[in-house]
PDB file of N, CA and C in Angstrom:
ATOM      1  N   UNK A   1      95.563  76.242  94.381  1.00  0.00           N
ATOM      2  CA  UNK A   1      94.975  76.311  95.704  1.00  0.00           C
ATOM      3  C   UNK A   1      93.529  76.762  95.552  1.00  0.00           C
ATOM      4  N   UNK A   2      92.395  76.014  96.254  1.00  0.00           N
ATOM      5  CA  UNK A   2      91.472  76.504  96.186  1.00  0.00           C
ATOM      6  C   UNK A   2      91.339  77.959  96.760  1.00  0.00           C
ATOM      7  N   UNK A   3      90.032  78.235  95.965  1.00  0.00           N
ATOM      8  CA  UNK A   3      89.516  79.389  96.260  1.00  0.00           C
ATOM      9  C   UNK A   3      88.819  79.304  97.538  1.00  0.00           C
ATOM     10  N   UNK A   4      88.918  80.620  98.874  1.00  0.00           N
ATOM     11  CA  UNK A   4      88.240  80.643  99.717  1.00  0.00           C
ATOM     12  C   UNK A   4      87.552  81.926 100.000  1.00  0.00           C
ATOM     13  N   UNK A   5      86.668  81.540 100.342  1.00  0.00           N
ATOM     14  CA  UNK A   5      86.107  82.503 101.225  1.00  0.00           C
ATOM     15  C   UNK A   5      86.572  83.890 101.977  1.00  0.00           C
ATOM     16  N   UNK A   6      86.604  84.636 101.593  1.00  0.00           N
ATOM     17  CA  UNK A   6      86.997  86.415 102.564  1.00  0.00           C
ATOM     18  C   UNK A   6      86.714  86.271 104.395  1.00  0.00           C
ATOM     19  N   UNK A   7      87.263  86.837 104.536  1.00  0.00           N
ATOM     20  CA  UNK A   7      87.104  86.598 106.143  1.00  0.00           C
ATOM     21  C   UNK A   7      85.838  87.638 106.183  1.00  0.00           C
ATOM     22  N   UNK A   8      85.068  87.101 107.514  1.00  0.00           N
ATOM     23  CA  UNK A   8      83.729  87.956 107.903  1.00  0.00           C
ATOM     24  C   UNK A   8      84.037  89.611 108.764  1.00  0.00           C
ATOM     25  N   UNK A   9      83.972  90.593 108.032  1.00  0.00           N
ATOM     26  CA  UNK A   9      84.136  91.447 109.138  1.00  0.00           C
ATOM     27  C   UNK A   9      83.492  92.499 109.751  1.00  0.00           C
ATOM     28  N   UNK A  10      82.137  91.618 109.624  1.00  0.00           N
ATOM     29  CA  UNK A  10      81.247  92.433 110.251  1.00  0.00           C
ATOM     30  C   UNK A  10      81.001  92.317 111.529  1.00  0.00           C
ATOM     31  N   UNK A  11      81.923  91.887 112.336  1.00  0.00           N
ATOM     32  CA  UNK A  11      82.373  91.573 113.765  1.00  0.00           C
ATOM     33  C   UNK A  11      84.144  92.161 113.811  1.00  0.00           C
ATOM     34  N   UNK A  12      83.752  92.085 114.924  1.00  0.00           N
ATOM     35  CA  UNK A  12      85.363  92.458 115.765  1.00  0.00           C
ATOM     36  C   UNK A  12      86.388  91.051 115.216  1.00  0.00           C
ATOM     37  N   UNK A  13      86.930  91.194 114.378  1.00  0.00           N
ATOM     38  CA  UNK A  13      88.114  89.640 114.031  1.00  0.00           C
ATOM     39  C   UNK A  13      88.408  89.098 115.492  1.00  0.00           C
ATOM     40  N   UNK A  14      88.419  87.914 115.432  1.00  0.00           N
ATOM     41  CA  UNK A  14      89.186  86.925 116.095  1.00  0.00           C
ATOM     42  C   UNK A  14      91.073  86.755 116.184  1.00  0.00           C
ATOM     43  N   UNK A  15      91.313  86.361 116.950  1.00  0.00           N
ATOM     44  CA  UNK A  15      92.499  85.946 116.686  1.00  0.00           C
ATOM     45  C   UNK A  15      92.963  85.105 115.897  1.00  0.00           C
ATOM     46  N   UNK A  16      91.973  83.795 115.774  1.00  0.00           N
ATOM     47  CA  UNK A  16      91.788  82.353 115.338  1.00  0.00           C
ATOM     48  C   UNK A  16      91.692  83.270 113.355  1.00  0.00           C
ATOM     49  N   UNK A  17      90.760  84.085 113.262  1.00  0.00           N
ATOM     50  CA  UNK A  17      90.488  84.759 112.091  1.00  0.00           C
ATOM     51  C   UNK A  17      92.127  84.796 111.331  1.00  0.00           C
ATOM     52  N   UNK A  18      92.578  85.741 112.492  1.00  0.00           N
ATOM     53  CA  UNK A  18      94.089  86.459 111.900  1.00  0.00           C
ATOM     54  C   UNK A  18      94.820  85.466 111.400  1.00  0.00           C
ATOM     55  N   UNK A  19      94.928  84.418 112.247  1.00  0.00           N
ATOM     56  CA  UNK A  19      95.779  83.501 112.463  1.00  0.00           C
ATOM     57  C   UNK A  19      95.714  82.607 110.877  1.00  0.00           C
ATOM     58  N   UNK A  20      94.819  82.420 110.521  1.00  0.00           N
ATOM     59  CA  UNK A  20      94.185  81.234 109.421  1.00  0.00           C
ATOM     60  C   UNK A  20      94.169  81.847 107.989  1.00  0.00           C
ATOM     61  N   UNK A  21      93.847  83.569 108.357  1.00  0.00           N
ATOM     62  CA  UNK A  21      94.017  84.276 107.215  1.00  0.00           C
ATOM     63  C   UNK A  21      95.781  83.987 107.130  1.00  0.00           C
ATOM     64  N   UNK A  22      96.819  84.851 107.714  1.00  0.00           N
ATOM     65  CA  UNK A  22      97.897  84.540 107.578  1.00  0.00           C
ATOM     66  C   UNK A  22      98.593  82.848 107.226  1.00  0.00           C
ATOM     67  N   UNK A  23      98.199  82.247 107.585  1.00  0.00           N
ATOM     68  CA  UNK A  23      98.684  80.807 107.173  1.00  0.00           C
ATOM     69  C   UNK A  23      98.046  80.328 105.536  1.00  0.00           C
ATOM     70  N   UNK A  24      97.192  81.170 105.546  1.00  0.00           N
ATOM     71  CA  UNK A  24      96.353  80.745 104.052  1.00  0.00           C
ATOM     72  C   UNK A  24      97.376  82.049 102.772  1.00  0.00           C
ATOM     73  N   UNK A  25      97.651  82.725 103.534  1.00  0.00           N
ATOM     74  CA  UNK A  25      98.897  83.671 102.979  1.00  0.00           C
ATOM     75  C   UNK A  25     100.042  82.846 102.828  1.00  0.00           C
ATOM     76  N   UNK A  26     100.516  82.465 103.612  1.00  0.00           N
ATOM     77  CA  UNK A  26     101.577  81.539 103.716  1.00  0.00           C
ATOM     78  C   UNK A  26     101.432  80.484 102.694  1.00  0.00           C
ATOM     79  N   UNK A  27     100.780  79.394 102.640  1.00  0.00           N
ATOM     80  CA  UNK A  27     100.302  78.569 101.767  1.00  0.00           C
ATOM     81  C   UNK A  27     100.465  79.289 100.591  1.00  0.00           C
ATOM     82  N   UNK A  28      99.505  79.976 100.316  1.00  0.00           N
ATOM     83  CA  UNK A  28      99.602  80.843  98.715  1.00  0.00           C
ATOM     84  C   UNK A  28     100.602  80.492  98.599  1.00  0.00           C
ATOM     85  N   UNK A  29     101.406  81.391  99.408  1.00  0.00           N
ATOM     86  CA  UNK A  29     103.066  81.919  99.044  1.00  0.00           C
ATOM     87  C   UNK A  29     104.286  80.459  98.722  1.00  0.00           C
ATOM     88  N   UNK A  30     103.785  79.653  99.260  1.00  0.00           N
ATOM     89  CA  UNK A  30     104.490  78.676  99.276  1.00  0.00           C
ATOM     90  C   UNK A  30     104.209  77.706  97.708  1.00  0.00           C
ATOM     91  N   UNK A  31     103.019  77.632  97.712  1.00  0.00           N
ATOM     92  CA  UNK A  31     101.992  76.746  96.468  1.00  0.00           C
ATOM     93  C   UNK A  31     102.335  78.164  95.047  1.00  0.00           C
ATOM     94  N   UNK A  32     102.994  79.187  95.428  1.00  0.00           N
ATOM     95  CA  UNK A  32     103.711  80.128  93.971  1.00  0.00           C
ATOM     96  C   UNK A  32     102.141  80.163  93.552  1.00  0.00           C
ATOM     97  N   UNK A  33     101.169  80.771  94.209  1.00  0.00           N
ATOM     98  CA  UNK A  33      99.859  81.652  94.291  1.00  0.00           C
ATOM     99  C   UNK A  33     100.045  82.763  93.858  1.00  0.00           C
ATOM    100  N   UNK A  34     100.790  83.761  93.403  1.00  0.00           N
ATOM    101  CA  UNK A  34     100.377  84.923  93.778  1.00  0.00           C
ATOM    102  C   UNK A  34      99.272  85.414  94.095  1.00  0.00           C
ATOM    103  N   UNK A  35      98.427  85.414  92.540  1.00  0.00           N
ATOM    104  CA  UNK A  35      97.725  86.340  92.469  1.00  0.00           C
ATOM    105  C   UNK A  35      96.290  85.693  93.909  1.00  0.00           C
ATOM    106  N   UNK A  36      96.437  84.700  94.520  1.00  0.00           N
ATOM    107  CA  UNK A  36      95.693  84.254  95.689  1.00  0.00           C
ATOM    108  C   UNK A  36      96.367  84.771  97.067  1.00  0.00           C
ATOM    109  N   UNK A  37      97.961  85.050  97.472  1.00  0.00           N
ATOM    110  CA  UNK A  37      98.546  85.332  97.919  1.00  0.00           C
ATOM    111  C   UNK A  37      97.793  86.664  98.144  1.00  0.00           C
ATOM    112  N   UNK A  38      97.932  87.498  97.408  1.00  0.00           N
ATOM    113  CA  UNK A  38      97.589  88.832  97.228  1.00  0.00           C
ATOM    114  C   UNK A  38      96.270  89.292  97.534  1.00  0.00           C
ATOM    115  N   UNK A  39      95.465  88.071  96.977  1.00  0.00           N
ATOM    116  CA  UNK A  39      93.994  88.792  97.534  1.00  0.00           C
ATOM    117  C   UNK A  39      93.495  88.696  98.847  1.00  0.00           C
ATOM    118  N   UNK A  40      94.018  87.358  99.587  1.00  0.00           N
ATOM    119  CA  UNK A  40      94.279  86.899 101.212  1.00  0.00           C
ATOM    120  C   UNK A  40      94.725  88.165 101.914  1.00  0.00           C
ATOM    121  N   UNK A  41      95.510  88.679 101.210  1.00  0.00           N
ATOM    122  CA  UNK A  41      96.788  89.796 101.845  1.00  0.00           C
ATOM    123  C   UNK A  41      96.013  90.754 101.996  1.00  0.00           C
ATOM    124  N   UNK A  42      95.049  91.050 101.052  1.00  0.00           N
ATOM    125  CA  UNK A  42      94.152  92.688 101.084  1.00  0.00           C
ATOM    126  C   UNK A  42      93.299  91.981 101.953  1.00  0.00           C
ATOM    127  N   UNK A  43      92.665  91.183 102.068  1.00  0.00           N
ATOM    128  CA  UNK A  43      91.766  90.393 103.280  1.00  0.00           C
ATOM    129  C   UNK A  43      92.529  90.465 104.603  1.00  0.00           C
ATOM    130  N   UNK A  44      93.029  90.566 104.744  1.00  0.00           N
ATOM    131  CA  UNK A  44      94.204  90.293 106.081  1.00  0.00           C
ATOM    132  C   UNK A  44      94.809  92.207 106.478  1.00  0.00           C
ATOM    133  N   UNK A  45      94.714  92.788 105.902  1.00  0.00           N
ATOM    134  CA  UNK A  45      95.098  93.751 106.309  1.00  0.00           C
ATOM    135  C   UNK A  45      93.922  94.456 107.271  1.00  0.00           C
ATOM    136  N   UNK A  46      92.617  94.821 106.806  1.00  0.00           N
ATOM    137  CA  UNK A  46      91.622  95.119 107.753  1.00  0.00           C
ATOM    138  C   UNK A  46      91.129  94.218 108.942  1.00  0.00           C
ATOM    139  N   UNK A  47      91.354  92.998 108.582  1.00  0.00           N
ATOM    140  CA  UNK A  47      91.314  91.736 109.347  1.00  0.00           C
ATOM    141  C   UNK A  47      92.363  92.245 110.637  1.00  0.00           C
ATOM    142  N   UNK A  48      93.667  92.945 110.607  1.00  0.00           N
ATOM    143  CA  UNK A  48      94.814  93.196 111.607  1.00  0.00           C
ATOM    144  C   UNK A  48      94.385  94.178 111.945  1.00  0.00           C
ATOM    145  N   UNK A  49      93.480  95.036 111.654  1.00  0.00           N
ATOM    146  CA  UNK A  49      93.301  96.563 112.170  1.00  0.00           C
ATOM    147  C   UNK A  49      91.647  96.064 113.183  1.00  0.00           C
ATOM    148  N   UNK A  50      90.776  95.536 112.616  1.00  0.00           N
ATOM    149  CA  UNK A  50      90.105  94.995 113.186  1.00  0.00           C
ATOM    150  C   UNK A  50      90.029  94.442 114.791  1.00  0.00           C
ATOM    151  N   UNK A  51      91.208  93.715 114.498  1.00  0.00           N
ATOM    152  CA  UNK A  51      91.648  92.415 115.872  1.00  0.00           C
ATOM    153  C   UNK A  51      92.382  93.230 116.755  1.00  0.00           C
ATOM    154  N   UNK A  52      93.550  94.206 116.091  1.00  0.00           N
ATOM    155  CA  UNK A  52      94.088  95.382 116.917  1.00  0.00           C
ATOM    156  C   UNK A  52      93.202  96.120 117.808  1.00  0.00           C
ATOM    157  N   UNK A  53      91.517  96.809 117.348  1.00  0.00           N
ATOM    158  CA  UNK A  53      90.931  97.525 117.794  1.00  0.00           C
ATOM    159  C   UNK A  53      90.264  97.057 118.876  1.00  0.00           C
ATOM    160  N   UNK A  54      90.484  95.536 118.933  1.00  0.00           N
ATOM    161  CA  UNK A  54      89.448  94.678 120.502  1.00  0.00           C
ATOM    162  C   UNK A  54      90.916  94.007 120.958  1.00  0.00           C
ATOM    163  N   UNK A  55      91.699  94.618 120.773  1.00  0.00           N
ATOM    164  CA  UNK A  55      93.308  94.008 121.899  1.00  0.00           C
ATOM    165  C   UNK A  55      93.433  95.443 122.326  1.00  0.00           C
ATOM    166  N   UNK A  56      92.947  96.837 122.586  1.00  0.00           N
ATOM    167  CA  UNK A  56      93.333  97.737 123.791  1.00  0.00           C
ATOM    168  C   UNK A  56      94.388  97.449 125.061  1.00  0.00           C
ATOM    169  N   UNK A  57      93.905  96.126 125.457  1.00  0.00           N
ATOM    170  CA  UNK A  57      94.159  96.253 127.014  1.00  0.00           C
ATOM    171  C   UNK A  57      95.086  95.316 126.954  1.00  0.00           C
ATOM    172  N   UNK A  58      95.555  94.249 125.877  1.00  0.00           N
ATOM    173  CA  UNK A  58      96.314  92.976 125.934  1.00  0.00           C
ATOM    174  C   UNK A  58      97.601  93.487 125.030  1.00  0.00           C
ATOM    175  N   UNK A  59      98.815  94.529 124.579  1.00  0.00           N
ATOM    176  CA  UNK A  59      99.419  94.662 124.184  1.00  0.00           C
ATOM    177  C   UNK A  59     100.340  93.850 123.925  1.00  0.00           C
ATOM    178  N   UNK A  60     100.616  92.734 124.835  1.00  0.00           N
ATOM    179  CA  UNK A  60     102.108  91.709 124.895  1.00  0.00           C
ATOM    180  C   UNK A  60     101.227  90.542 123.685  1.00  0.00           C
ATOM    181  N   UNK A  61      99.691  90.619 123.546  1.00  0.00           N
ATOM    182  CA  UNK A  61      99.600  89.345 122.777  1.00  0.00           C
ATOM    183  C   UNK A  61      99.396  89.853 121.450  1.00  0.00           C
ATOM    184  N   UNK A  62      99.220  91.487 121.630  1.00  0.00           N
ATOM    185  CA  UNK A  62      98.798  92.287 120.121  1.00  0.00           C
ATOM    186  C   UNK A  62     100.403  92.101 119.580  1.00  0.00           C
ATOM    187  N   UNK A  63     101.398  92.738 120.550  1.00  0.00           N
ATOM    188  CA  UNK A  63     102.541  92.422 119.780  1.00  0.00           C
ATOM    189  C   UNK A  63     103.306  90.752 119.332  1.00  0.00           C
ATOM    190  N   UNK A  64     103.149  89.900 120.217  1.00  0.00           N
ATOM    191  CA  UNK A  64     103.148  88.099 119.452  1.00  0.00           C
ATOM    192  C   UNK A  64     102.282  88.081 117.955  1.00  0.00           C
ATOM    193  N   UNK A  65     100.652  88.585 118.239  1.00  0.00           N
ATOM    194  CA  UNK A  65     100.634  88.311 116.963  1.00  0.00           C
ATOM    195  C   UNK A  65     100.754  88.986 115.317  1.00  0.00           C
ATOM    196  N   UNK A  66     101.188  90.379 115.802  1.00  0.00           N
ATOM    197  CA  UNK A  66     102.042  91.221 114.697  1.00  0.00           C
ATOM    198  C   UNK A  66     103.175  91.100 114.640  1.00  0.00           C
ATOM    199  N   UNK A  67     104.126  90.265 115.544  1.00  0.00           N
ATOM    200  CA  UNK A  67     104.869  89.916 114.540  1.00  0.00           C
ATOM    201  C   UNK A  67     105.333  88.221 113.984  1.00  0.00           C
ATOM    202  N   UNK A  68     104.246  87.662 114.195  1.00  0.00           N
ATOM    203  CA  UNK A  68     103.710  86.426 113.241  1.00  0.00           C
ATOM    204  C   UNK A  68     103.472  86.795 112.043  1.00  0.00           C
ATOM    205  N   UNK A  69     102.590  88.370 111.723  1.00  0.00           N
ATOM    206  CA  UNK A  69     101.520  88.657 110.665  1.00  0.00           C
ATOM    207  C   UNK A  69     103.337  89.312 109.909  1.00  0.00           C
ATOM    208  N   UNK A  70     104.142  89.737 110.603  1.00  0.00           N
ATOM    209  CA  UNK A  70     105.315  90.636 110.192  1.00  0.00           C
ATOM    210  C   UNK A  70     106.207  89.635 109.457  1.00  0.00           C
ATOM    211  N   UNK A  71     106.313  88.320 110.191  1.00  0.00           N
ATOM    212  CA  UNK A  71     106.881  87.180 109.480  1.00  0.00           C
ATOM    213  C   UNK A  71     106.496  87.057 108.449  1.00  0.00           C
ATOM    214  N   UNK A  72     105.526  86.659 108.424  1.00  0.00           N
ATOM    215  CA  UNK A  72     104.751  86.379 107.225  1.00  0.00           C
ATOM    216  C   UNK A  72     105.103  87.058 106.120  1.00  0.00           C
ATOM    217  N   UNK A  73     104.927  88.316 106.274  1.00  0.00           N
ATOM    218  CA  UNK A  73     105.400  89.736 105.247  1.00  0.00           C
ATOM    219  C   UNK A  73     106.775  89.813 104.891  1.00  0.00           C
ATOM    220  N   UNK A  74     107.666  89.020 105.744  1.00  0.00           N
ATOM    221  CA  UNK A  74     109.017  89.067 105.357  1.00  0.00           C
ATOM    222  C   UNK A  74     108.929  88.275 104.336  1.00  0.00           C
ATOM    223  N   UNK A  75     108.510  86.717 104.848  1.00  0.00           N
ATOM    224  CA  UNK A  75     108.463  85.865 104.042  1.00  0.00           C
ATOM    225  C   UNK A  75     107.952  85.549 102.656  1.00  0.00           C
ATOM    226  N   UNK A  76     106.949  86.868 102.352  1.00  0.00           N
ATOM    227  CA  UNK A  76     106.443  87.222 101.163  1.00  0.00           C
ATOM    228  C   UNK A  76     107.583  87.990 100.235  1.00  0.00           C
ATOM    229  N   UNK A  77     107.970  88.745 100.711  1.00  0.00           N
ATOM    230  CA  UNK A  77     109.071  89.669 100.501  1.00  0.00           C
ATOM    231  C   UNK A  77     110.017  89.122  99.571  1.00  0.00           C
ATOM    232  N   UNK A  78     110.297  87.923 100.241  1.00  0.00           N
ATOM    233  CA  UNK A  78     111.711  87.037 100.053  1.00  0.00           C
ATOM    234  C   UNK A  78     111.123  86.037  98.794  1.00  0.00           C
ATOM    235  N   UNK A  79     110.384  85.613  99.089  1.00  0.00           N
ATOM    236  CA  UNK A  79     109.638  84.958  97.941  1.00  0.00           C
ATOM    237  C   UNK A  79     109.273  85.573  96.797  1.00  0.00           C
ATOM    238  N   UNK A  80     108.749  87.065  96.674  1.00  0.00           N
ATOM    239  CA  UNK A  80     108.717  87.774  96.069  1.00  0.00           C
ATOM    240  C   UNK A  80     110.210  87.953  95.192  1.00  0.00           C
ATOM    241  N   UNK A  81     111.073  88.328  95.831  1.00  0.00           N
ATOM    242  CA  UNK A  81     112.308  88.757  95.539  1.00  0.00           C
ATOM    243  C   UNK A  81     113.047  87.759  94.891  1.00  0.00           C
ATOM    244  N   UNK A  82     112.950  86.758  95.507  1.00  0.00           N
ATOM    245  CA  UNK A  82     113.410  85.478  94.704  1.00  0.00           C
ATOM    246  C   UNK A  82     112.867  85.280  93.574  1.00  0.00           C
ATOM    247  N   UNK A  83     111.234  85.263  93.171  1.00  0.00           N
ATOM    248  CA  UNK A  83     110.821  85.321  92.029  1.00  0.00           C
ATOM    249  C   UNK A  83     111.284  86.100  91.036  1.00  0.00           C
ATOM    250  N   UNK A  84     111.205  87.404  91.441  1.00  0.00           N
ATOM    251  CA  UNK A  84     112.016  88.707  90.764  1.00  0.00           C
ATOM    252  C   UNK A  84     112.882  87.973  89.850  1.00  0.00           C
ATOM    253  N   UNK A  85     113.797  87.897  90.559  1.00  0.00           N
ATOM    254  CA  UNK A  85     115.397  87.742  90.187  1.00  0.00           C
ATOM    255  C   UNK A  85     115.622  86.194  88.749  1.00  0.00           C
ATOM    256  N   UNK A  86     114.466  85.663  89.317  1.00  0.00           N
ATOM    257  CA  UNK A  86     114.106  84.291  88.718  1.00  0.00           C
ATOM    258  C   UNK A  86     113.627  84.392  87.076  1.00  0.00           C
ATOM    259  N   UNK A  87     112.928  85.477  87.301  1.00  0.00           N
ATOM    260  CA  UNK A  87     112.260  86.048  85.988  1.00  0.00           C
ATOM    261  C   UNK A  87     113.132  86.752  85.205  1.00  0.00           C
ATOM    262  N   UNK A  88     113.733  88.067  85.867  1.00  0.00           N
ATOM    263  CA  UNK A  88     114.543  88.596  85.038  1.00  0.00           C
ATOM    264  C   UNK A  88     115.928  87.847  84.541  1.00  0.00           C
ATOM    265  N   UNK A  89     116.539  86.491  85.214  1.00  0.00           N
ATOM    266  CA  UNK A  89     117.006  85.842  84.456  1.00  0.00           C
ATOM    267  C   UNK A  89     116.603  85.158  83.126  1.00  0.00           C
ATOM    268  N   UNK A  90     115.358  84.622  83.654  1.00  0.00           N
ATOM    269  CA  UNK A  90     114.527  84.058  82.384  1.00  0.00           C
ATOM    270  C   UNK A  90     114.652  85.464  80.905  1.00  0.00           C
ATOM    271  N   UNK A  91     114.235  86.429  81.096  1.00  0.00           N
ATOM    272  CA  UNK A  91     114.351  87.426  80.454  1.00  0.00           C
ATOM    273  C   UNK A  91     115.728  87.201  79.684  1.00  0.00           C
ATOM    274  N   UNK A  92     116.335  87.526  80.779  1.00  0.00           N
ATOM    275  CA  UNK A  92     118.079  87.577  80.295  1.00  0.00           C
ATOM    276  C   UNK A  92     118.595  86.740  79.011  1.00  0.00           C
ATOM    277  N   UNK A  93     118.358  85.399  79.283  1.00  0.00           N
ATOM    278  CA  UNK A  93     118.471  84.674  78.354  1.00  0.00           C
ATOM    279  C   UNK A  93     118.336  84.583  77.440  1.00  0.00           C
ATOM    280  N   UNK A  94     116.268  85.070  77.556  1.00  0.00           N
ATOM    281  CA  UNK A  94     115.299  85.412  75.900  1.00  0.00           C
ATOM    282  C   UNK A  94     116.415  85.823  75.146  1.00  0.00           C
ATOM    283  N   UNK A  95     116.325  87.459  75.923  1.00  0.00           N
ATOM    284  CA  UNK A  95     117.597  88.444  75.127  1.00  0.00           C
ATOM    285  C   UNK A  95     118.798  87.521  74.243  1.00  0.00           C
ATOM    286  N   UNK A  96     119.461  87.146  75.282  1.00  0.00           N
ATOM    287  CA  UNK A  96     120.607  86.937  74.796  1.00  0.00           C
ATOM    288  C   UNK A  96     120.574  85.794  73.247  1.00  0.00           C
ATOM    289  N   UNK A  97     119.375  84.847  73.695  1.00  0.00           N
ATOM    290  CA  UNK A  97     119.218  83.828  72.286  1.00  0.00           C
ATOM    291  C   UNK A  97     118.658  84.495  71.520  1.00  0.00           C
ATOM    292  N   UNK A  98     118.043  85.542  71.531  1.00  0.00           N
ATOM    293  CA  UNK A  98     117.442  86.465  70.197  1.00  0.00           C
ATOM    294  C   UNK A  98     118.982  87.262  69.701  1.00  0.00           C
ATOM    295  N   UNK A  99     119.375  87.622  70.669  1.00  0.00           N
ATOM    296  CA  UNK A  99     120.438  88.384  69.867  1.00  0.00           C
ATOM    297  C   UNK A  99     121.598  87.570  69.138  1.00  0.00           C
ATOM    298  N   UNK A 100     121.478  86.326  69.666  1.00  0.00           N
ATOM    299  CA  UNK A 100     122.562  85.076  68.749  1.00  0.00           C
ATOM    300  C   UNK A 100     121.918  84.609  67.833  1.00  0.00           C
ATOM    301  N   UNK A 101     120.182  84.796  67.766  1.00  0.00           N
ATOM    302  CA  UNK A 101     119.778  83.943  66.029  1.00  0.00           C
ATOM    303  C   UNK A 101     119.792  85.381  65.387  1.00  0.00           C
ATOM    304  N   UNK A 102     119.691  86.068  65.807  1.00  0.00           N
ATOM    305  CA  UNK A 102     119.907  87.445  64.778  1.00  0.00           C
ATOM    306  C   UNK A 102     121.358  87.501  64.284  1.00  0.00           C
ATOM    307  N   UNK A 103     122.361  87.352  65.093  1.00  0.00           N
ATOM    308  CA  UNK A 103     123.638  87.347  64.452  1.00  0.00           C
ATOM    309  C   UNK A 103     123.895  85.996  64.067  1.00  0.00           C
ATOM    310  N   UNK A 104     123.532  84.968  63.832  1.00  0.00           N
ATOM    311  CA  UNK A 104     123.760  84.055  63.307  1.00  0.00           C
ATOM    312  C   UNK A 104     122.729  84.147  61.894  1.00  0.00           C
ATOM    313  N   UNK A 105     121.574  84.219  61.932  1.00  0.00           N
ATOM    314  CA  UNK A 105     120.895  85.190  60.488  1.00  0.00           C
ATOM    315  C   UNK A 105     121.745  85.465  59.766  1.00  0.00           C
ATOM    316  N   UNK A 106     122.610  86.892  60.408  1.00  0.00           N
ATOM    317  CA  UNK A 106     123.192  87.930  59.524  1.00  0.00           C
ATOM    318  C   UNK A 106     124.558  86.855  58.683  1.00  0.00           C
ATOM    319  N   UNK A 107     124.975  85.817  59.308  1.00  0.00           N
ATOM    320  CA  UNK A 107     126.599  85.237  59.002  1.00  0.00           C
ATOM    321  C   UNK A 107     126.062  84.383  58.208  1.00  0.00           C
ATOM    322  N   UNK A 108     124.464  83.942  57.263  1.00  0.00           N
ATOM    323  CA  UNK A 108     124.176  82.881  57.030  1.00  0.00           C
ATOM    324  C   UNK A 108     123.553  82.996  55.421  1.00  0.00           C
ATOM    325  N   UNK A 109     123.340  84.625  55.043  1.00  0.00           N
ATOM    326  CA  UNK A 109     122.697  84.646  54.077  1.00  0.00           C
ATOM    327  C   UNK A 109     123.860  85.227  53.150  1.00  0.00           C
TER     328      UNK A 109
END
């Protein structure tokens, strides 16, 4: 995935901001980005505190779009977790075929 651009935040974020950062999270997450996933993600966190601080008076749309940004975070989560589990099988295996040419070594000399 290409590389983009940091969101601007030398203004009050947009909604449109939040919105594009999170979907470009999403993407990562989907395209098995991490390490792009992740840097979007630290971009996106001041980006939500930002957009929070000029929604005062609109609470019903601050809460729609935290928990879009909350989805999102699940959905990292799960992807995350799935990877996890994905790897330490991979692991598992290493193990286990190292420990069968080692005992097959030992039955051979």
């Amino acid at each position: 995935m290409p590389m983009e651009a940091s969101p601007d935040f030398s203004r009050t974020a947009s909604l449109n901001d939040l919105l594009a950062v999170t979907r470009q999270v999403e993407a990562s997450i989907e395209a098995g980005d991490w390490a792009e996933a992740a840097r979007l993600d630290a971009c996106r966190r001041p980006l939500v505190e930002s957009w929070l601080a000029g929604q005062r008076q609109d609470a019903g749309q601050a809460r729609r779009v935290l928990e879009a940004v909350v989805a999102t975070d699940r959905k990292l989560l799960s992807r995350l977790e799935d990877e996890k589990a994905r790897i330490s099988e991979i692991a598992r295996e290493l193990r286990t075929g190292r420990a069968a040419r080692a005992a097959y070594g030992c039955h051979t000399r």
